[in-house]
PDB file of N, CA and C in Angstrom:
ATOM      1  N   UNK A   1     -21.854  85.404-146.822  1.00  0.00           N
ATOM      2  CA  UNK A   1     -21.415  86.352-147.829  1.00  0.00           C
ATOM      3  C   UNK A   1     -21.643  85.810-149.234  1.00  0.00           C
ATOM      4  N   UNK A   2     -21.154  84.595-149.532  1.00  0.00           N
ATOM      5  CA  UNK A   2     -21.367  83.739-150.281  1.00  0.00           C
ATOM      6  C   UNK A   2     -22.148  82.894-150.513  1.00  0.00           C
ATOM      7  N   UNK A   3     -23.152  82.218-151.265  1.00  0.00           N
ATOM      8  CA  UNK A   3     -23.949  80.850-151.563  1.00  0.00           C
ATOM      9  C   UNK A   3     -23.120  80.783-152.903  1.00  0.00           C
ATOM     10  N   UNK A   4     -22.753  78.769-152.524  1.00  0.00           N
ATOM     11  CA  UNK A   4     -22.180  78.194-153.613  1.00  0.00           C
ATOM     12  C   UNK A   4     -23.700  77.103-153.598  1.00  0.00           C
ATOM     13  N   UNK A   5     -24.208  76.364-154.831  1.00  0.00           N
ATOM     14  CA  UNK A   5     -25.145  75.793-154.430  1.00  0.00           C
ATOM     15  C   UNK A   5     -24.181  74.303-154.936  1.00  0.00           C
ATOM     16  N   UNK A   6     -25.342  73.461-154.074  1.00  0.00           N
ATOM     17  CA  UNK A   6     -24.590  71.482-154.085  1.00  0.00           C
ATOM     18  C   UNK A   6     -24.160  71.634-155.665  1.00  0.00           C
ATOM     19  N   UNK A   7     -24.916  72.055-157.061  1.00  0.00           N
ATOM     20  CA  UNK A   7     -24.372  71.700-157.810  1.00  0.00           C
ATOM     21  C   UNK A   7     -23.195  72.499-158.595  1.00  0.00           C
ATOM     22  N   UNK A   8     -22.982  73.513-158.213  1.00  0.00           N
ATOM     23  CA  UNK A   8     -21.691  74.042-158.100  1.00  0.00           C
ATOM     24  C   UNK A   8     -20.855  73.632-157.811  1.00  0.00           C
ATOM     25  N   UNK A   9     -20.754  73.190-156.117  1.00  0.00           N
ATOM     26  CA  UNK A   9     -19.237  72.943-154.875  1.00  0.00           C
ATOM     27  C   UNK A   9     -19.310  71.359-155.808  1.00  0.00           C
ATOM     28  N   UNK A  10     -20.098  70.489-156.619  1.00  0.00           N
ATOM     29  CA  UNK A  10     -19.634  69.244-157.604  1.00  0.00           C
ATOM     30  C   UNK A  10     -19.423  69.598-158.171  1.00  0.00           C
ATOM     31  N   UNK A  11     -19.505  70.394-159.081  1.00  0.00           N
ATOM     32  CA  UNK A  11     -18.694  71.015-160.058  1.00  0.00           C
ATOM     33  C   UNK A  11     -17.218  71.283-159.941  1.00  0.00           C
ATOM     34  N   UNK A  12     -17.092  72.505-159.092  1.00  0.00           N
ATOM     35  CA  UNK A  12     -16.024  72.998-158.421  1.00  0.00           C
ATOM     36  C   UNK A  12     -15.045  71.738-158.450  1.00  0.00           C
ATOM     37  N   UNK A  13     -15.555  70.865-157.507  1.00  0.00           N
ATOM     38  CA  UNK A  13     -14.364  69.578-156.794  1.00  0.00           C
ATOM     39  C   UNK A  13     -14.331  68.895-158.240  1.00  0.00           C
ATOM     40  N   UNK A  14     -15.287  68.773-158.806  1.00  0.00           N
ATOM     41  CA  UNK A  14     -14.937  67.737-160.044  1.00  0.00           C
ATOM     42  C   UNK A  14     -13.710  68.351-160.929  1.00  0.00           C
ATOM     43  N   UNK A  15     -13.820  69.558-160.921  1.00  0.00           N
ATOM     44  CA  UNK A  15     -12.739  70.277-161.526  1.00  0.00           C
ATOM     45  C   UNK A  15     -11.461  70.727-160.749  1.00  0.00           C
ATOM     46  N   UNK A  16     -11.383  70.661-159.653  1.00  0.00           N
ATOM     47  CA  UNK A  16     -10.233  70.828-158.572  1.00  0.00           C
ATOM     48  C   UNK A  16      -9.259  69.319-158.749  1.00  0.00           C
ATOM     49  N   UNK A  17     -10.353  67.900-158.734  1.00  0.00           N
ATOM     50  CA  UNK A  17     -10.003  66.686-158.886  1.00  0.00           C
ATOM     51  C   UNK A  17      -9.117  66.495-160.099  1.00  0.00           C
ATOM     52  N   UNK A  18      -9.264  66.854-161.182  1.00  0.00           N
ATOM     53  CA  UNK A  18      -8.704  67.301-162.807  1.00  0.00           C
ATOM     54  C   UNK A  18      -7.165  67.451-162.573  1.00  0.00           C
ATOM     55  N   UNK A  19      -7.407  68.880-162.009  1.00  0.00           N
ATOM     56  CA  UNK A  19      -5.731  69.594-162.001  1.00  0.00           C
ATOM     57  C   UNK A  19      -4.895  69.142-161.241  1.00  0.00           C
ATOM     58  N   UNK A  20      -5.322  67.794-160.189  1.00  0.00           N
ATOM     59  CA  UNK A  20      -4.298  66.983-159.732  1.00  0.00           C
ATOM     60  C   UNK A  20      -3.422  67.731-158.862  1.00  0.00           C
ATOM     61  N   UNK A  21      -3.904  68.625-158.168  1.00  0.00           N
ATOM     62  CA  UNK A  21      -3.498  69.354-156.796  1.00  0.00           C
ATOM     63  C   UNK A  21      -4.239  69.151-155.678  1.00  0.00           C
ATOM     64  N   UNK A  22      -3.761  68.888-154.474  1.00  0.00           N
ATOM     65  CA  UNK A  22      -4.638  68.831-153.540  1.00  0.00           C
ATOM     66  C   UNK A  22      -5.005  70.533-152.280  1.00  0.00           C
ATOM     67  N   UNK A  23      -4.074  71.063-152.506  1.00  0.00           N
ATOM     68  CA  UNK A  23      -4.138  72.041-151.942  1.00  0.00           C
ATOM     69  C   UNK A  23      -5.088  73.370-152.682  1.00  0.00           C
ATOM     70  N   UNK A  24      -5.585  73.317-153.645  1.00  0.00           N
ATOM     71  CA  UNK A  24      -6.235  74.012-154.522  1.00  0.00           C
ATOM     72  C   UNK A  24      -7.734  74.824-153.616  1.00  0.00           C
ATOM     73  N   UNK A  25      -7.838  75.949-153.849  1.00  0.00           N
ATOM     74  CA  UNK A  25      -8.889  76.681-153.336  1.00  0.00           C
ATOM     75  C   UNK A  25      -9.700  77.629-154.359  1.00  0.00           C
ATOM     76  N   UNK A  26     -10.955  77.600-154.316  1.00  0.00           N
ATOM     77  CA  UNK A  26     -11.328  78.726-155.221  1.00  0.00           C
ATOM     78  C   UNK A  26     -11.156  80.086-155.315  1.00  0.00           C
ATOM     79  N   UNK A  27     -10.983  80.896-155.890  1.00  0.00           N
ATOM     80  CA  UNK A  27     -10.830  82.575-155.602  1.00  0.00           C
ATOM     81  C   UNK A  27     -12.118  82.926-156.825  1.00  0.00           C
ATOM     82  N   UNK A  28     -12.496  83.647-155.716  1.00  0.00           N
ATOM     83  CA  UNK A  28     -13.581  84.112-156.474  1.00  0.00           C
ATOM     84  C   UNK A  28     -13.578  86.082-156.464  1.00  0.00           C
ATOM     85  N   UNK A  29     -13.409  86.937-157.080  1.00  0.00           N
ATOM     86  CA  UNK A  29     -13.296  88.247-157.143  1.00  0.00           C
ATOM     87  C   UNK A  29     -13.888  89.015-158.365  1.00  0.00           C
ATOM     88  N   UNK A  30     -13.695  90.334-157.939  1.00  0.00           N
ATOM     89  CA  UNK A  30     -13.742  91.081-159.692  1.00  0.00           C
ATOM     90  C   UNK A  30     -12.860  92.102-159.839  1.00  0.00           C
ATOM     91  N   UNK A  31     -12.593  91.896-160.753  1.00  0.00           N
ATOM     92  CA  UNK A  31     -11.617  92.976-160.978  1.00  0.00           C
ATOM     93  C   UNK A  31     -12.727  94.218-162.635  1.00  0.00           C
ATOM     94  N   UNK A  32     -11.939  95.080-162.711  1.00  0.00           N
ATOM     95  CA  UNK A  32     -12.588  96.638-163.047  1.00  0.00           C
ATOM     96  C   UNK A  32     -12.526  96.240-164.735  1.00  0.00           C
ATOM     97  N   UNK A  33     -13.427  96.256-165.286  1.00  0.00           N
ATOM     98  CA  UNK A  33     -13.697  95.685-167.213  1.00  0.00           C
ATOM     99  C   UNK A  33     -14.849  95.599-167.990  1.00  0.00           C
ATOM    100  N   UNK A  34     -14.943  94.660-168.725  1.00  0.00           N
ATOM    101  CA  UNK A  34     -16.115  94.407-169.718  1.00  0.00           C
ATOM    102  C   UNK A  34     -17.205  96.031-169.838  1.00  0.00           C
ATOM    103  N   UNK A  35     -18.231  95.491-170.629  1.00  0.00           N
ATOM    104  CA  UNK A  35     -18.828  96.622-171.132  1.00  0.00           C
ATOM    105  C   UNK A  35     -19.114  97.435-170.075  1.00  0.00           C
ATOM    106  N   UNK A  36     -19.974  97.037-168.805  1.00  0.00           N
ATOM    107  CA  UNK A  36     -20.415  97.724-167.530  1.00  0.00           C
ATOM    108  C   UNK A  36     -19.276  98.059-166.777  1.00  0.00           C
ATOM    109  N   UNK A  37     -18.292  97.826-166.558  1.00  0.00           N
ATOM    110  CA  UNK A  37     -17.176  98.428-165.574  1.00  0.00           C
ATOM    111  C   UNK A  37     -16.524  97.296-164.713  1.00  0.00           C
ATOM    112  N   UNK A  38     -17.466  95.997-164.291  1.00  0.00           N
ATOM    113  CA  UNK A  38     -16.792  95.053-163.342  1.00  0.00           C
ATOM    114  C   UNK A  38     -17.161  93.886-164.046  1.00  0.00           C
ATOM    115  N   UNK A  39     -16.154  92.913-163.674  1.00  0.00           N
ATOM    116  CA  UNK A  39     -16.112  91.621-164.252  1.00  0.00           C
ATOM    117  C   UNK A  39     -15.789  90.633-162.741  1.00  0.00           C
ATOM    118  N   UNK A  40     -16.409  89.529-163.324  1.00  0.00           N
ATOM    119  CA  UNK A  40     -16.623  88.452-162.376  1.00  0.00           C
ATOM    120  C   UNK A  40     -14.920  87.426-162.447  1.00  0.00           C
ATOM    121  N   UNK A  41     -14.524  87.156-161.335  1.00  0.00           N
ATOM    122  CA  UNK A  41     -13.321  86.045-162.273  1.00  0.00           C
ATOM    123  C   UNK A  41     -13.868  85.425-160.882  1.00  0.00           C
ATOM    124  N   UNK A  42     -13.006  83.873-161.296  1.00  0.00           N
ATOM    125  CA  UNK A  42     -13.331  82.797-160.672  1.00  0.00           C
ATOM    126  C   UNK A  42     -12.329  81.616-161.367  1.00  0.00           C
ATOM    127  N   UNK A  43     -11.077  81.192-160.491  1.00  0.00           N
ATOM    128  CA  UNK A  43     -10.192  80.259-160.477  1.00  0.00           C
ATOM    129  C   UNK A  43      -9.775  79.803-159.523  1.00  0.00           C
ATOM    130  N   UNK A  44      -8.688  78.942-159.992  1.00  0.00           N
ATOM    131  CA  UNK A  44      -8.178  78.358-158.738  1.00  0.00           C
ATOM    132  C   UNK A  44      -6.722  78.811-158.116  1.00  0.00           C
ATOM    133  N   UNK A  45      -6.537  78.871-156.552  1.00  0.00           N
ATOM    134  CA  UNK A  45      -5.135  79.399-155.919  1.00  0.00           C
ATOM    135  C   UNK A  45      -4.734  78.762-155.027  1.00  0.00           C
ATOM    136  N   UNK A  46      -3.626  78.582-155.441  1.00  0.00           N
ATOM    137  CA  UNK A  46      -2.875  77.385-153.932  1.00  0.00           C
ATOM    138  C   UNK A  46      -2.269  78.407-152.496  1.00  0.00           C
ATOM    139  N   UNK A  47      -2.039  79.447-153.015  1.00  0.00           N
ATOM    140  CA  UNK A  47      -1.561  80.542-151.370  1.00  0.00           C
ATOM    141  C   UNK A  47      -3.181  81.584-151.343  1.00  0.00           C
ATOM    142  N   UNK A  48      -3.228  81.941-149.787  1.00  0.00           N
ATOM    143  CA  UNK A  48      -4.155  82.872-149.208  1.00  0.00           C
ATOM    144  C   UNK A  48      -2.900  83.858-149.070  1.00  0.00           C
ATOM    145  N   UNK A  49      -3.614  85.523-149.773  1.00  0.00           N
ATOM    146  CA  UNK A  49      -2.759  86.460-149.518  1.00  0.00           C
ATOM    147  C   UNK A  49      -3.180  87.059-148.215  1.00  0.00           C
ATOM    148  N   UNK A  50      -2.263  88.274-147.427  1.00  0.00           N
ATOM    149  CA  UNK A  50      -2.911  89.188-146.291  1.00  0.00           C
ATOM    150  C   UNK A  50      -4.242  89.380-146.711  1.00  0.00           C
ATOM    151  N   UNK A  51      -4.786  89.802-147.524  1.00  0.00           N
ATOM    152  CA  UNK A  51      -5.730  91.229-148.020  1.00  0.00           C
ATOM    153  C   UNK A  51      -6.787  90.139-148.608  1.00  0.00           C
ATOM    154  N   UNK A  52      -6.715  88.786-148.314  1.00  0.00           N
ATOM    155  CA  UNK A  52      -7.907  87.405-148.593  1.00  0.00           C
ATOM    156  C   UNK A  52      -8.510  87.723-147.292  1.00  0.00           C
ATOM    157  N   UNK A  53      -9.891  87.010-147.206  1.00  0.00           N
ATOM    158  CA  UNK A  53     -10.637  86.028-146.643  1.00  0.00           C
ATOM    159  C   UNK A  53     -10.666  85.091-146.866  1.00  0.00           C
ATOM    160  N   UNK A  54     -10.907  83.965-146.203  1.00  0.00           N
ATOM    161  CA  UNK A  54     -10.808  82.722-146.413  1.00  0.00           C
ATOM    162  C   UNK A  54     -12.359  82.352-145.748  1.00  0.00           C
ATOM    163  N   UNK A  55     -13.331  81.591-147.083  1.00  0.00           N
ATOM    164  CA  UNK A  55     -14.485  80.982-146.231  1.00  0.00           C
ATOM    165  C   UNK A  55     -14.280  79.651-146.616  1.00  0.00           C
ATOM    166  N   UNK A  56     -15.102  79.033-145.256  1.00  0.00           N
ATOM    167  CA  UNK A  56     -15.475  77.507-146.142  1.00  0.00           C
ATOM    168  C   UNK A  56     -16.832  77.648-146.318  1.00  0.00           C
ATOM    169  N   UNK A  57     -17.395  76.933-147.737  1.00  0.00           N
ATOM    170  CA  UNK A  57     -19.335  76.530-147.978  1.00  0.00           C
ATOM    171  C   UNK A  57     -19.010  75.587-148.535  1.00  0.00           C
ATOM    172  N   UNK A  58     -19.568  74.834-147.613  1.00  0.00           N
ATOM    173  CA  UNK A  58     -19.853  73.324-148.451  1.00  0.00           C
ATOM    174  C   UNK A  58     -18.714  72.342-148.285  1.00  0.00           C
ATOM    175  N   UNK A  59     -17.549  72.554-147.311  1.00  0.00           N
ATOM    176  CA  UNK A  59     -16.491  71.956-147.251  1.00  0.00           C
ATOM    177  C   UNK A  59     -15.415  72.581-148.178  1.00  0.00           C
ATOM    178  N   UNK A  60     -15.512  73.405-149.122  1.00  0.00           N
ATOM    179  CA  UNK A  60     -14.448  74.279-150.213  1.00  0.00           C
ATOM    180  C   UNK A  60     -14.594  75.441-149.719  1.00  0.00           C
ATOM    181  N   UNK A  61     -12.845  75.557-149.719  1.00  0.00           N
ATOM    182  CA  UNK A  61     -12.012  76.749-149.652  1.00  0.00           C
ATOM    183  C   UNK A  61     -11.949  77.960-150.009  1.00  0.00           C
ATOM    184  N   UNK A  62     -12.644  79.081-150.102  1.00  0.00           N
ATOM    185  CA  UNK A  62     -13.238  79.998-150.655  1.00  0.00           C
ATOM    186  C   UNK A  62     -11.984  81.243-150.500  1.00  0.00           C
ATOM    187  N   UNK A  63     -11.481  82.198-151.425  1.00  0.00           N
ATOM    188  CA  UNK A  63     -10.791  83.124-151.059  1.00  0.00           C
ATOM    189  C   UNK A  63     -11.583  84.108-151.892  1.00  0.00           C
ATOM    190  N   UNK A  64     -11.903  85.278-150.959  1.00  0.00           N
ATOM    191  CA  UNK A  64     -12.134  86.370-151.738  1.00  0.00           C
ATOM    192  C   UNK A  64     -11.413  87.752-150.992  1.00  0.00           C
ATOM    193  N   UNK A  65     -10.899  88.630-151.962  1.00  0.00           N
ATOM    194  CA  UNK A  65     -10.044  89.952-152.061  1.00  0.00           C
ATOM    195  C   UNK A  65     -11.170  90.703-151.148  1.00  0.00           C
ATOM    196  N   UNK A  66     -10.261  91.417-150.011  1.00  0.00           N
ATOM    197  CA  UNK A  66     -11.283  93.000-149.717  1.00  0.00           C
ATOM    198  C   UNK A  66     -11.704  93.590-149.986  1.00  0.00           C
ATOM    199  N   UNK A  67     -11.282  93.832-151.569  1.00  0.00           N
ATOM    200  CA  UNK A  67     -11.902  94.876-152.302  1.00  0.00           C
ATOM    201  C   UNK A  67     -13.229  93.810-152.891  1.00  0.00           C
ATOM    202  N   UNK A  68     -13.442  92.898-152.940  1.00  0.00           N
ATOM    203  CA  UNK A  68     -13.955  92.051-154.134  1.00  0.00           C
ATOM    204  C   UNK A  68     -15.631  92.036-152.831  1.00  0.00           C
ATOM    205  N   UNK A  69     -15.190  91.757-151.442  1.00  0.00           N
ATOM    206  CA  UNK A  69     -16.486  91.769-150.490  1.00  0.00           C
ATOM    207  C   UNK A  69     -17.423  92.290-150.172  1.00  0.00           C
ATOM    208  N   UNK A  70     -17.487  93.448-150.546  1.00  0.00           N
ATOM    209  CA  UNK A  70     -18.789  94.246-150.338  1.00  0.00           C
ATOM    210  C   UNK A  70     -19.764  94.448-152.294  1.00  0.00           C
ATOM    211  N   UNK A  71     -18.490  94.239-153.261  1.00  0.00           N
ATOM    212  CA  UNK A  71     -19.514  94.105-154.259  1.00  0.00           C
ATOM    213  C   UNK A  71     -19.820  92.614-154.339  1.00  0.00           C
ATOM    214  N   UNK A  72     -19.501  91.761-153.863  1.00  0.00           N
ATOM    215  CA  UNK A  72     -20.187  90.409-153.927  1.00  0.00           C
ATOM    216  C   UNK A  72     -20.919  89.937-152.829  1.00  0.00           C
ATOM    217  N   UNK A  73     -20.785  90.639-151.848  1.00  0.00           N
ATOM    218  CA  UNK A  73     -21.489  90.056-150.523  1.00  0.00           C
ATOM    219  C   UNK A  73     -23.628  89.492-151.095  1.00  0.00           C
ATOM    220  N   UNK A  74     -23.416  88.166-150.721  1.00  0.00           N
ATOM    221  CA  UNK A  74     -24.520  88.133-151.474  1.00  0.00           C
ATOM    222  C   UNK A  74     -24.729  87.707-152.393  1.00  0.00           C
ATOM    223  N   UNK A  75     -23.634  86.994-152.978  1.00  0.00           N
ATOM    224  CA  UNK A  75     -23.705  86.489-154.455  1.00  0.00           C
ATOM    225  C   UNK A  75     -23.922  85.567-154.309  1.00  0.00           C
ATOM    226  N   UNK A  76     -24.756  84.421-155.633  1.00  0.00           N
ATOM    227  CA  UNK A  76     -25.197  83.343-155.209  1.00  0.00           C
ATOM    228  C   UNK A  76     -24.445  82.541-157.039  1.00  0.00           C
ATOM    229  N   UNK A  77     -23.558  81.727-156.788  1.00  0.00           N
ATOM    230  CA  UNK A  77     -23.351  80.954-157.688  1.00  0.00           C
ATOM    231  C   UNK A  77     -23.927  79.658-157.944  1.00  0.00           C
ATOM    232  N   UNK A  78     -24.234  79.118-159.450  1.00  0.00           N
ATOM    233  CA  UNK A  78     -24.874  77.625-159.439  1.00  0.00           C
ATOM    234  C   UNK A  78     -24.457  77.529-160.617  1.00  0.00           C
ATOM    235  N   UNK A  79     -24.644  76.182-160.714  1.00  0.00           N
ATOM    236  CA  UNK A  79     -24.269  75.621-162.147  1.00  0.00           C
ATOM    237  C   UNK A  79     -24.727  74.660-162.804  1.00  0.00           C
ATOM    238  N   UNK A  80     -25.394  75.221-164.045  1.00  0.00           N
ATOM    239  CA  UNK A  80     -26.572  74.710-164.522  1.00  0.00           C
ATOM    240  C   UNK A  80     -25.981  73.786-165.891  1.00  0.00           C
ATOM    241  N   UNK A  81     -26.579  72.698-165.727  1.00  0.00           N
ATOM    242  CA  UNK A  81     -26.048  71.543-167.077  1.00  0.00           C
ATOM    243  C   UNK A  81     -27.502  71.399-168.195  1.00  0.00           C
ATOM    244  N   UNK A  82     -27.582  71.033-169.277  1.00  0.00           N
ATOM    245  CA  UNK A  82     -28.518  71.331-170.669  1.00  0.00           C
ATOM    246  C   UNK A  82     -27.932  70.701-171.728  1.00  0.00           C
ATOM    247  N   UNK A  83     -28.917  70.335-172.692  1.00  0.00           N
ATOM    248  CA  UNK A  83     -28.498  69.304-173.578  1.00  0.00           C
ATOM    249  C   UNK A  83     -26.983  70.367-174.642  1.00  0.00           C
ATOM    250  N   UNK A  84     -26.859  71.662-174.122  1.00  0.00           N
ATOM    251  CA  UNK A  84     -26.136  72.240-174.831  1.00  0.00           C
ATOM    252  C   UNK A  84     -24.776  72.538-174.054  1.00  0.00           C
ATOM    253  N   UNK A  85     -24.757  71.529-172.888  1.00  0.00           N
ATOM    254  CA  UNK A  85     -23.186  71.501-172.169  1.00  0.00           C
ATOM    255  C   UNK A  85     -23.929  72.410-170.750  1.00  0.00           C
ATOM    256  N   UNK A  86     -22.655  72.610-169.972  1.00  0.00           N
ATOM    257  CA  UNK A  86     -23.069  73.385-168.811  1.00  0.00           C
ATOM    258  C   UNK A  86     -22.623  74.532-168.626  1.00  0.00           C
ATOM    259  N   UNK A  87     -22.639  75.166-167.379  1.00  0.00           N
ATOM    260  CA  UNK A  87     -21.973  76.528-166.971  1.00  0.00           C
ATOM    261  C   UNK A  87     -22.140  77.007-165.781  1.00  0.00           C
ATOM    262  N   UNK A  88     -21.579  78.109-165.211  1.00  0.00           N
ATOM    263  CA  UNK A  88     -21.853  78.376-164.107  1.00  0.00           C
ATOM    264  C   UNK A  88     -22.790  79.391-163.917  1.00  0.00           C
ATOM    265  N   UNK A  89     -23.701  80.240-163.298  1.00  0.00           N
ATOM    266  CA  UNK A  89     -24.555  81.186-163.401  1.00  0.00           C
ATOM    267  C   UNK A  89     -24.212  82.025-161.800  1.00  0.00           C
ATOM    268  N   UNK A  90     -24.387  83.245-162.174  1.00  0.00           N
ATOM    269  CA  UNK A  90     -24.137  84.279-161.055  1.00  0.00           C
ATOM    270  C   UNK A  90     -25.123  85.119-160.711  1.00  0.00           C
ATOM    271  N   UNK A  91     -25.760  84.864-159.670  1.00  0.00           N
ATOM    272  CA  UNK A  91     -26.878  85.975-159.663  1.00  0.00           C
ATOM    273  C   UNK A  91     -26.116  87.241-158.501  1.00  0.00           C
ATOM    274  N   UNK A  92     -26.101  88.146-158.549  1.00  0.00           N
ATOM    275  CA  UNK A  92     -25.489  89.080-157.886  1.00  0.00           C
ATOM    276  C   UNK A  92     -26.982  90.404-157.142  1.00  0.00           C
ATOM    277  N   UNK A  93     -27.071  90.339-155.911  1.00  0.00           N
ATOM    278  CA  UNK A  93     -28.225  91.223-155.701  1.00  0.00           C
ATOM    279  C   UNK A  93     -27.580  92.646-155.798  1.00  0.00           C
ATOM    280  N   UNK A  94     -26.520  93.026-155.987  1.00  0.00           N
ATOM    281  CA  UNK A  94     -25.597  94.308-155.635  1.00  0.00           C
ATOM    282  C   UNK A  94     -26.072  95.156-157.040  1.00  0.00           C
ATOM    283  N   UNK A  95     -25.729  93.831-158.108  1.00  0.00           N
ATOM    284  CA  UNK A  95     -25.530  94.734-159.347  1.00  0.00           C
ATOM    285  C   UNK A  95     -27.078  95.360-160.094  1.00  0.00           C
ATOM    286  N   UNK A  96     -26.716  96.495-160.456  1.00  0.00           N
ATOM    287  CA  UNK A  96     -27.849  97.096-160.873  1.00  0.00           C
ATOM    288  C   UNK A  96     -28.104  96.895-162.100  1.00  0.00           C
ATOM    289  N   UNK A  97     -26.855  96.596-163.056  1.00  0.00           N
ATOM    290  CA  UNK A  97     -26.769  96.891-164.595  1.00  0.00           C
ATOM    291  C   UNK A  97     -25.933  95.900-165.239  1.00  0.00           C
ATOM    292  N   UNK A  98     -26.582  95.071-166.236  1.00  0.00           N
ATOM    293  CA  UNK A  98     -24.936  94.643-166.673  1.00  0.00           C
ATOM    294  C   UNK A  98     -25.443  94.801-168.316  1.00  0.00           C
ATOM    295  N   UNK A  99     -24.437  94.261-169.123  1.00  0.00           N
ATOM    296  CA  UNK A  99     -24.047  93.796-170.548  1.00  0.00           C
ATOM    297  C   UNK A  99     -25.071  93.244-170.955  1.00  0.00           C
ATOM    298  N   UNK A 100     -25.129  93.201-172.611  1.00  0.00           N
ATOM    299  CA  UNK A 100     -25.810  92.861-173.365  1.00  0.00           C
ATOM    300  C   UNK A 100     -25.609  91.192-173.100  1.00  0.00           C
ATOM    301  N   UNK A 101     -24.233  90.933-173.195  1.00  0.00           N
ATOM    302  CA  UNK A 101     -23.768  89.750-173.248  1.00  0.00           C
ATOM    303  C   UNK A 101     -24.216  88.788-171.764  1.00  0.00           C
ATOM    304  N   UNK A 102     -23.839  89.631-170.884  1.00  0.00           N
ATOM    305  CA  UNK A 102     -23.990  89.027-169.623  1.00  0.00           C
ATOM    306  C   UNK A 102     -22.621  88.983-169.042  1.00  0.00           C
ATOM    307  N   UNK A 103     -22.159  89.282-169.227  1.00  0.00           N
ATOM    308  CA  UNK A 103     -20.463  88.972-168.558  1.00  0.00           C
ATOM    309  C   UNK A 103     -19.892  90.407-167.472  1.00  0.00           C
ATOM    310  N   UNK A 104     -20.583  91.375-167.931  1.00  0.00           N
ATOM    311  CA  UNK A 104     -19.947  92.439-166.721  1.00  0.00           C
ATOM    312  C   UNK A 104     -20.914  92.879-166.108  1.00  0.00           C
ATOM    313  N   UNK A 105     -21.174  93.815-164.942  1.00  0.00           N
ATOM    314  CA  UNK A 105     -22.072  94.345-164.388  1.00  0.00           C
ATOM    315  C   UNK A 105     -21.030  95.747-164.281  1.00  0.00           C
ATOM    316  N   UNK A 106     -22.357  97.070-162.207  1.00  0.00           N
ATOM    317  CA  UNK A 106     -21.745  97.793-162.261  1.00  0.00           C
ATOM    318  C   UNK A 106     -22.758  97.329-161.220  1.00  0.00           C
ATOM    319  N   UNK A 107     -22.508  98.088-159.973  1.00  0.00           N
ATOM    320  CA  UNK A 107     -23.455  98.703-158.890  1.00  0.00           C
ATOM    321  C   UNK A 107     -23.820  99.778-158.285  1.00  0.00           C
ATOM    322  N   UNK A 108     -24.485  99.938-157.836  1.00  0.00           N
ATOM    323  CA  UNK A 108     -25.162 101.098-157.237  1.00  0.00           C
ATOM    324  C   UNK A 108     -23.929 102.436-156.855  1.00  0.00           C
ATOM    325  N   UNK A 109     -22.806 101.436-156.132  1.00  0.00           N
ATOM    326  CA  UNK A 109     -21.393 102.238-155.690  1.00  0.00           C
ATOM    327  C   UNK A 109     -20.292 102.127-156.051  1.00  0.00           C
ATOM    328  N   UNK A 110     -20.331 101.095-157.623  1.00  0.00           N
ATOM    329  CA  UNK A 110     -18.893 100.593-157.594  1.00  0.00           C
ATOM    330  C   UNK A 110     -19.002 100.723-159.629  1.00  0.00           C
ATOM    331  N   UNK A 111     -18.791 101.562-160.382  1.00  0.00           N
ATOM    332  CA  UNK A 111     -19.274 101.366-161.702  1.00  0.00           C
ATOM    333  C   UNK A 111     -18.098 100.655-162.404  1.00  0.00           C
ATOM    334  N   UNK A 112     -16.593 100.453-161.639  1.00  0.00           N
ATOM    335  CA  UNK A 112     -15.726 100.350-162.404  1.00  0.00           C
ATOM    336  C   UNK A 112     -15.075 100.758-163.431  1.00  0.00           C
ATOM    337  N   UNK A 113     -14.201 100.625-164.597  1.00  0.00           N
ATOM    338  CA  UNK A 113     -13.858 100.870-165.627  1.00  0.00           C
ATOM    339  C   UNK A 113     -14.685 100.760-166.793  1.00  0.00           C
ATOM    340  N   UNK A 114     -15.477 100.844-167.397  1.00  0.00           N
ATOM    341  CA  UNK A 114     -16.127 100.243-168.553  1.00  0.00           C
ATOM    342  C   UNK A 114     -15.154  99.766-170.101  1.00  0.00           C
ATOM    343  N   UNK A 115     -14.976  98.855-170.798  1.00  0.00           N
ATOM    344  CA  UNK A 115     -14.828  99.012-171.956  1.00  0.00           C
ATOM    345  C   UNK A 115     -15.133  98.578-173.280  1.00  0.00           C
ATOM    346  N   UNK A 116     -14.486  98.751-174.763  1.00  0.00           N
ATOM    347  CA  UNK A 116     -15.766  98.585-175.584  1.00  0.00           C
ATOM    348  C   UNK A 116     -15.629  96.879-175.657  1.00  0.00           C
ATOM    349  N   UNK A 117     -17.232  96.569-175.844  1.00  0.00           N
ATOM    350  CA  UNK A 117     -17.240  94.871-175.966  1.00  0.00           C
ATOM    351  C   UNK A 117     -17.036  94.899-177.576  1.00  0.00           C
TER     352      UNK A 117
END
């Protein structure tokens, strides 16, 4: 459903290692925003709710929402470092459209809320 790539899930743990929790899992979802209608979030959660999945890639804990699985199924996260710092990058095959900026999309079935950037 998911690809996290090697330099991501180091990323990820390097930053899980930080907050000095050991029980820590990623949640990865979207909830309905930015200019196109859906927005990407991505933090960290110590409980799995009913209405989670739980994957492992790569040895990390993955939670994603029911609603959040069929517009991400397929998503491929990485995280790219440059003499101008790093970041994470999202390629999404679902989404048809996003922002000027890059931060929201919409898909084929799911346009979300839109609002003004």
């Amino acid at each position: 459903m998911i690809t996290l790539t090697d330099a991501a899930v180091s990323q990820i743990k390097d930053m899980m290692k930080a907050e000095g929790e050991n029980n820590l899992m990623l949640r990865i979802g979207v909830k309905g925003g930015g200019c196109s209608g859906l927005s990407y979030g991505m933090g960290f959660d110590s409980e799995k709710h009913d209405e989670d999945t739980l994957l492992d890639i790569n040895g990390l804990s993955v939670l994603v929402d029911k609603e959040s699985e069929p517009i991400i199924n397929g998503l491929v996260v990485d995280y790219k470092q440059n003499m101008m710092g790093g970041g994470f990058t999202i390629d999404n095959p679902n989404a048809i459209a996003s922002c000027g900026c890059g931060s929201s999309f919409r898909t084929a079935t799911n346009t979300g809320t839109p609002e003004e950037c």
